[in-house]
Protein backbone atom coordinates (compact mmCIF):
# COMPACT_ATOMS: atom_id res chain seq x y z
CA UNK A 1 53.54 5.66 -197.54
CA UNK A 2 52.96 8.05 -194.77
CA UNK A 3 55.48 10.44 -193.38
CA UNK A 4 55.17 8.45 -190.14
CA UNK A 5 55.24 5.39 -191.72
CA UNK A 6 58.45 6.29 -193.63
CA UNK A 7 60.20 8.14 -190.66
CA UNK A 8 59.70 4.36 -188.48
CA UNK A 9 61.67 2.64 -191.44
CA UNK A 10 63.91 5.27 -191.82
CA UNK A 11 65.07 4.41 -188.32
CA UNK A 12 66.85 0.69 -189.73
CA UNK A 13 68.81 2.68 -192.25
CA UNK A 14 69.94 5.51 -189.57
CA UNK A 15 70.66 2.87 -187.34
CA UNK A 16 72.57 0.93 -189.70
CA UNK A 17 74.73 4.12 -189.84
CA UNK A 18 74.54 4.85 -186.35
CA UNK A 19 77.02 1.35 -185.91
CA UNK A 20 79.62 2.90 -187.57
CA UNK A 21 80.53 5.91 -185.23
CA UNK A 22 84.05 6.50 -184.68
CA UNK A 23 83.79 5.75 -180.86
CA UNK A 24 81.86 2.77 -181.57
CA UNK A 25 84.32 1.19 -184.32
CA UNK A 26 87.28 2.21 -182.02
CA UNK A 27 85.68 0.13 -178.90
CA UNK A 28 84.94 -3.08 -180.92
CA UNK A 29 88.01 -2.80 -182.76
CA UNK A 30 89.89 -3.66 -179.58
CA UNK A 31 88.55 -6.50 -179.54
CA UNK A 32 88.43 -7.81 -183.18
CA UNK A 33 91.92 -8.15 -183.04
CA UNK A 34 91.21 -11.48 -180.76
CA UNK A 35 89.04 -12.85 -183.45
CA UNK A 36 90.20 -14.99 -186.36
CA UNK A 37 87.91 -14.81 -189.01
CA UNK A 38 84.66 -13.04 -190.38
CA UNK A 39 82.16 -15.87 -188.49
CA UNK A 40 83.99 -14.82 -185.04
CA UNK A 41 83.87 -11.35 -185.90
CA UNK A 42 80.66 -11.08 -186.62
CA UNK A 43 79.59 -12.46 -183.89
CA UNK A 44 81.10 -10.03 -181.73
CA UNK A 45 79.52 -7.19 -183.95
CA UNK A 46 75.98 -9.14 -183.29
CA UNK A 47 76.71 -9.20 -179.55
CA UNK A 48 77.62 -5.76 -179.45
CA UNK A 49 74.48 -4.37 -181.36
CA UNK A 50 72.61 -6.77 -179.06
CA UNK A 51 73.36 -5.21 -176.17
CA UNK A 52 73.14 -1.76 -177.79
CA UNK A 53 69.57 -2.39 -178.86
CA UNK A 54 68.61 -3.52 -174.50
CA UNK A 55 70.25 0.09 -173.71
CA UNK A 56 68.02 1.54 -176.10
CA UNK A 57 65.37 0.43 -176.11
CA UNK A 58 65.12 -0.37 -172.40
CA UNK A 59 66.17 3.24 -171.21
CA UNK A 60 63.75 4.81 -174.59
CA UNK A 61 60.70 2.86 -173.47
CA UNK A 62 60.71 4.41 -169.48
CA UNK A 63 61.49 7.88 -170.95
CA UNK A 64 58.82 7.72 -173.72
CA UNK A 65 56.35 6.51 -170.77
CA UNK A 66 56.73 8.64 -168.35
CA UNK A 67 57.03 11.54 -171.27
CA UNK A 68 60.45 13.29 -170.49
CA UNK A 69 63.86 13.06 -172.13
CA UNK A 70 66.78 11.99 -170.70
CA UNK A 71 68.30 14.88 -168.31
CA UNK A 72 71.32 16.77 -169.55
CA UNK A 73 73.93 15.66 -166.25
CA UNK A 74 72.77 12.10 -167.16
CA UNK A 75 73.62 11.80 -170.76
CA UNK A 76 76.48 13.37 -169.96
CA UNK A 77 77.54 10.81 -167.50
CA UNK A 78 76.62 8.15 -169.56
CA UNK A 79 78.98 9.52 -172.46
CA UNK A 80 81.22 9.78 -169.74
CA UNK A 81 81.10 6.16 -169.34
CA UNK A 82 81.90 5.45 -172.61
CA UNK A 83 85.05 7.90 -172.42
CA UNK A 84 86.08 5.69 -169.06
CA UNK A 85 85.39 1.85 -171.13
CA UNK A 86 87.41 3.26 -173.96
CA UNK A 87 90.27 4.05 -171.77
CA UNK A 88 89.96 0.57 -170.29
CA UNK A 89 89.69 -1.20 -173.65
CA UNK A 90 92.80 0.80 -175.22
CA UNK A 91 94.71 0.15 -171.68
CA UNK A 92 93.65 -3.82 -171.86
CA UNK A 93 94.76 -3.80 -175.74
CA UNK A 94 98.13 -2.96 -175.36
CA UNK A 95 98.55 -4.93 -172.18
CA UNK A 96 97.55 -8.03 -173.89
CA UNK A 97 100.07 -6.99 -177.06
CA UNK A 98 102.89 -6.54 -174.73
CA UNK A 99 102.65 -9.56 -172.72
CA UNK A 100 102.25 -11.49 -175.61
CA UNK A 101 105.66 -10.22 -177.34
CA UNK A 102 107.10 -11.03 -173.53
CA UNK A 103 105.54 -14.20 -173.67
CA UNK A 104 105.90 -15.29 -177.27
CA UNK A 105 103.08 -16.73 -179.48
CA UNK A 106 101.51 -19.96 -178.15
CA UNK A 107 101.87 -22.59 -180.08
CA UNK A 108 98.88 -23.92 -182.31
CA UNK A 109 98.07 -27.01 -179.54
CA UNK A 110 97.77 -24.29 -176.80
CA UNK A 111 96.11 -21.50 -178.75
CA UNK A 112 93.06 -24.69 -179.23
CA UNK A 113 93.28 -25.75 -175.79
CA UNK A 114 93.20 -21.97 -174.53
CA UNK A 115 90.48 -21.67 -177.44
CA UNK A 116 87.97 -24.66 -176.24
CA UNK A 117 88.06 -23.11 -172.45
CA UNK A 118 84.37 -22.33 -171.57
CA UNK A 119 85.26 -19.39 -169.56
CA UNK A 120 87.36 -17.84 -172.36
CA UNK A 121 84.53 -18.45 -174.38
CA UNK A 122 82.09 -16.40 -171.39
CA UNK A 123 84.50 -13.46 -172.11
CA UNK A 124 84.52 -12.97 -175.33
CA UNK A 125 80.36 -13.22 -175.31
CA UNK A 126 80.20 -10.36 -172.49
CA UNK A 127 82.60 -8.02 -173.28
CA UNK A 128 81.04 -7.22 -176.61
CA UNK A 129 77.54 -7.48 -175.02
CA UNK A 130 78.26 -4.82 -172.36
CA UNK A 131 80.42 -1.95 -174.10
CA UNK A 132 77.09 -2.34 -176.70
CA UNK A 133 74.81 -1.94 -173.17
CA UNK A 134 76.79 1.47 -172.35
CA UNK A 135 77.03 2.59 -175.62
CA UNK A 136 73.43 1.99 -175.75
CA UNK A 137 72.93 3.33 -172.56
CA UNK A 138 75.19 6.92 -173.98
CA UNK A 139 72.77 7.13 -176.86
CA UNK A 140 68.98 7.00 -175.62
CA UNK A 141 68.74 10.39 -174.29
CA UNK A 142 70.14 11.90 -177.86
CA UNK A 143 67.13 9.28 -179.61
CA UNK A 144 64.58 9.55 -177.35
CA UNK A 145 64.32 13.21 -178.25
CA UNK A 146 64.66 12.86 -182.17
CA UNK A 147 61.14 10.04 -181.67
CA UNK A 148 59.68 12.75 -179.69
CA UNK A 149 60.07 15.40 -181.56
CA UNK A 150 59.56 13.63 -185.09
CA UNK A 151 57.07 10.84 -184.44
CA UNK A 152 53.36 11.04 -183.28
CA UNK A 153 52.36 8.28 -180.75
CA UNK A 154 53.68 5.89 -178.33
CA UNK A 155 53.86 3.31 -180.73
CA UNK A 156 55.44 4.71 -183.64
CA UNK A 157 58.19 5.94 -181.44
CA UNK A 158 58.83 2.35 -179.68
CA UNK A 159 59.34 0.68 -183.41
CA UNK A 160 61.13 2.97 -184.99
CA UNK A 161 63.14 2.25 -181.77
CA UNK A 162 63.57 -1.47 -182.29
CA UNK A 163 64.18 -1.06 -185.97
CA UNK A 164 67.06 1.55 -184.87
CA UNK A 165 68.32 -0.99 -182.53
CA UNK A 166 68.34 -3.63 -185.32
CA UNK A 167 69.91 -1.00 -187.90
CA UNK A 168 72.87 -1.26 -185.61
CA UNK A 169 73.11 -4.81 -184.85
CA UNK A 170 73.50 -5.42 -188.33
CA UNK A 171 75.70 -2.65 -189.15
CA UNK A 172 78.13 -3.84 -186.50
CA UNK A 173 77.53 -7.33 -187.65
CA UNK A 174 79.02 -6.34 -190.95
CA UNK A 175 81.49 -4.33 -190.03
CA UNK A 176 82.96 -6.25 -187.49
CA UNK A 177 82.43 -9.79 -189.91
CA UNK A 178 84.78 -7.85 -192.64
CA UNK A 179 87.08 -6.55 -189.82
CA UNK A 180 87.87 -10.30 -188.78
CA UNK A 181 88.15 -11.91 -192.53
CA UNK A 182 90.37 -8.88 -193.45
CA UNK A 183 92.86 -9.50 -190.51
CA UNK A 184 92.85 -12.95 -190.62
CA UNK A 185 94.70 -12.11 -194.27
CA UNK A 186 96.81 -9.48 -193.13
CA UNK A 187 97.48 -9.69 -189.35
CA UNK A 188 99.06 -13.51 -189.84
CA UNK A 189 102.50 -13.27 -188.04
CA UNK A 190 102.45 -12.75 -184.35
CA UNK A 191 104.62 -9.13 -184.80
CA UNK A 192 101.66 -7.95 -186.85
CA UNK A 193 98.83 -8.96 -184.31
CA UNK A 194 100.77 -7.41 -181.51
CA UNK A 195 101.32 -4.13 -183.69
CA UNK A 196 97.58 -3.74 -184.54
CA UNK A 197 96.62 -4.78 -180.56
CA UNK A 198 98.88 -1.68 -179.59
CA UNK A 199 97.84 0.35 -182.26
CA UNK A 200 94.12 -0.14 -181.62
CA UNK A 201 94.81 0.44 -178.19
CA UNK A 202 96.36 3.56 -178.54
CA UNK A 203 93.83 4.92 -180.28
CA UNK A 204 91.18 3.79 -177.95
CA UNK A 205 93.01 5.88 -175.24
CA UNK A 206 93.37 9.06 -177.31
CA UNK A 207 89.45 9.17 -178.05
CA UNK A 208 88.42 8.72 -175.15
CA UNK A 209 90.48 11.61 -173.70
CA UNK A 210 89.07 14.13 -176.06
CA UNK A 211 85.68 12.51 -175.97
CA UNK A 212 85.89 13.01 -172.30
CA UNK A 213 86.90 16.85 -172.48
CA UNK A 214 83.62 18.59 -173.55
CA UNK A 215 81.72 16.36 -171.14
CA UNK A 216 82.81 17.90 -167.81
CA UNK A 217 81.33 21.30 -168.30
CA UNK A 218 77.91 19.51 -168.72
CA UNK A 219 77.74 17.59 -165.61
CA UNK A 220 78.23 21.51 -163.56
């Protein structure tokens, strides 16, 4: 096998790895909690990486076409993006974990009826799908310059793109399958879904504060 050959398939396994950055974990995780099971959490890994893949490979085709990388002030404003969606996320976590312990648990009749609602189930398919499009969107200036300064050709650099992108749907995909079997086990009471909501929560904030803090001195 070629070096360029094994530096395209390379990109599945670095992409696989790629999925499980903290700031990526942290953002999905908010929303995991919601789930109830590995099928449902899965999913939302899938939809995630889906939208992460667009963002790349969308944003890494234009650069790689027009030959430049992404500009310093714009990565850094995309990262800064991320910083702002985990704030939201942690902020909508414990909001939802507080009202519920004010409202008290539904009971299993209107947890299915809430369940079944079409726009609930709209929600769930978009949030995942756009915090992947701006994490996506955060990475392509950092991977458009590894393609162009390991890979040889237009082509090369657009697949070893793609198989990036699908490194990291499936990564989240298994991560975030495990994530919802494993708290469907131990999150069962109401007090323990409402601790891990605020917990996850709070933890979104906190990295997205100190991911935020480096990033202002690059947008001057």
């Amino acid at each position: 096998m070629s070096s360029t050959a094994l530096g395209i398939v390379l990109g599945l396994l670095v992409g696989l790895r790629h999925s499980v950055e903290p700031d990526h974990l942290t953002a999905v995780s908010t929303l995991v909690g919601e789930t109830r099971g590995a099928g449902p959490g899965a999913l939302l890994g899938a939809l995630w990486g889906l939208g992460h893949t667009l963002a790349l490979v969308a944003v890494g085709a234009i650069l790689i076409a027009i030959g430049a990388t992404l500009p310093v002030r714009a990565g850094a404003a995309f990262e800064l993006a991320v910083a702002a969606m985990l704030l939201v996320l942690g902020a909508r976590a414990i909001i939802v974990a507080t009202r519920a312990a004010a409202a008290g648990e539904p009971g299993p009749a209107a947890a299915a009826t809430h369940a079944l609602r079409p726009s609930d189930r709209r929600a769930r398919a978009w949030r995942p799908l756009v915090i992947g499009l701006v994490h996506g969107l955060a990475g392509s200036g950092a991977l458009t310059a590894i393609v162009f300064a390991e890979l040889p050709g237009t082509a090369a650099r657009l697949i070893y793109m793609a198989l990036f992108g699908l490194g990291s749907i499936a990564g989240m995909t298994l991560v975030s399958g495990a994530a919802g079997a494993t708290l469907r086990i131990v999150a069962r009471s109401s007090g323990a879904r409402r601790g891990l909501g605020v917990a996850t929560g709070a933890l979104s904030i906190a990295i997205g504060v100190l991911w935020s803090i480096p990033l202002w001195s690059r947008l001057g």
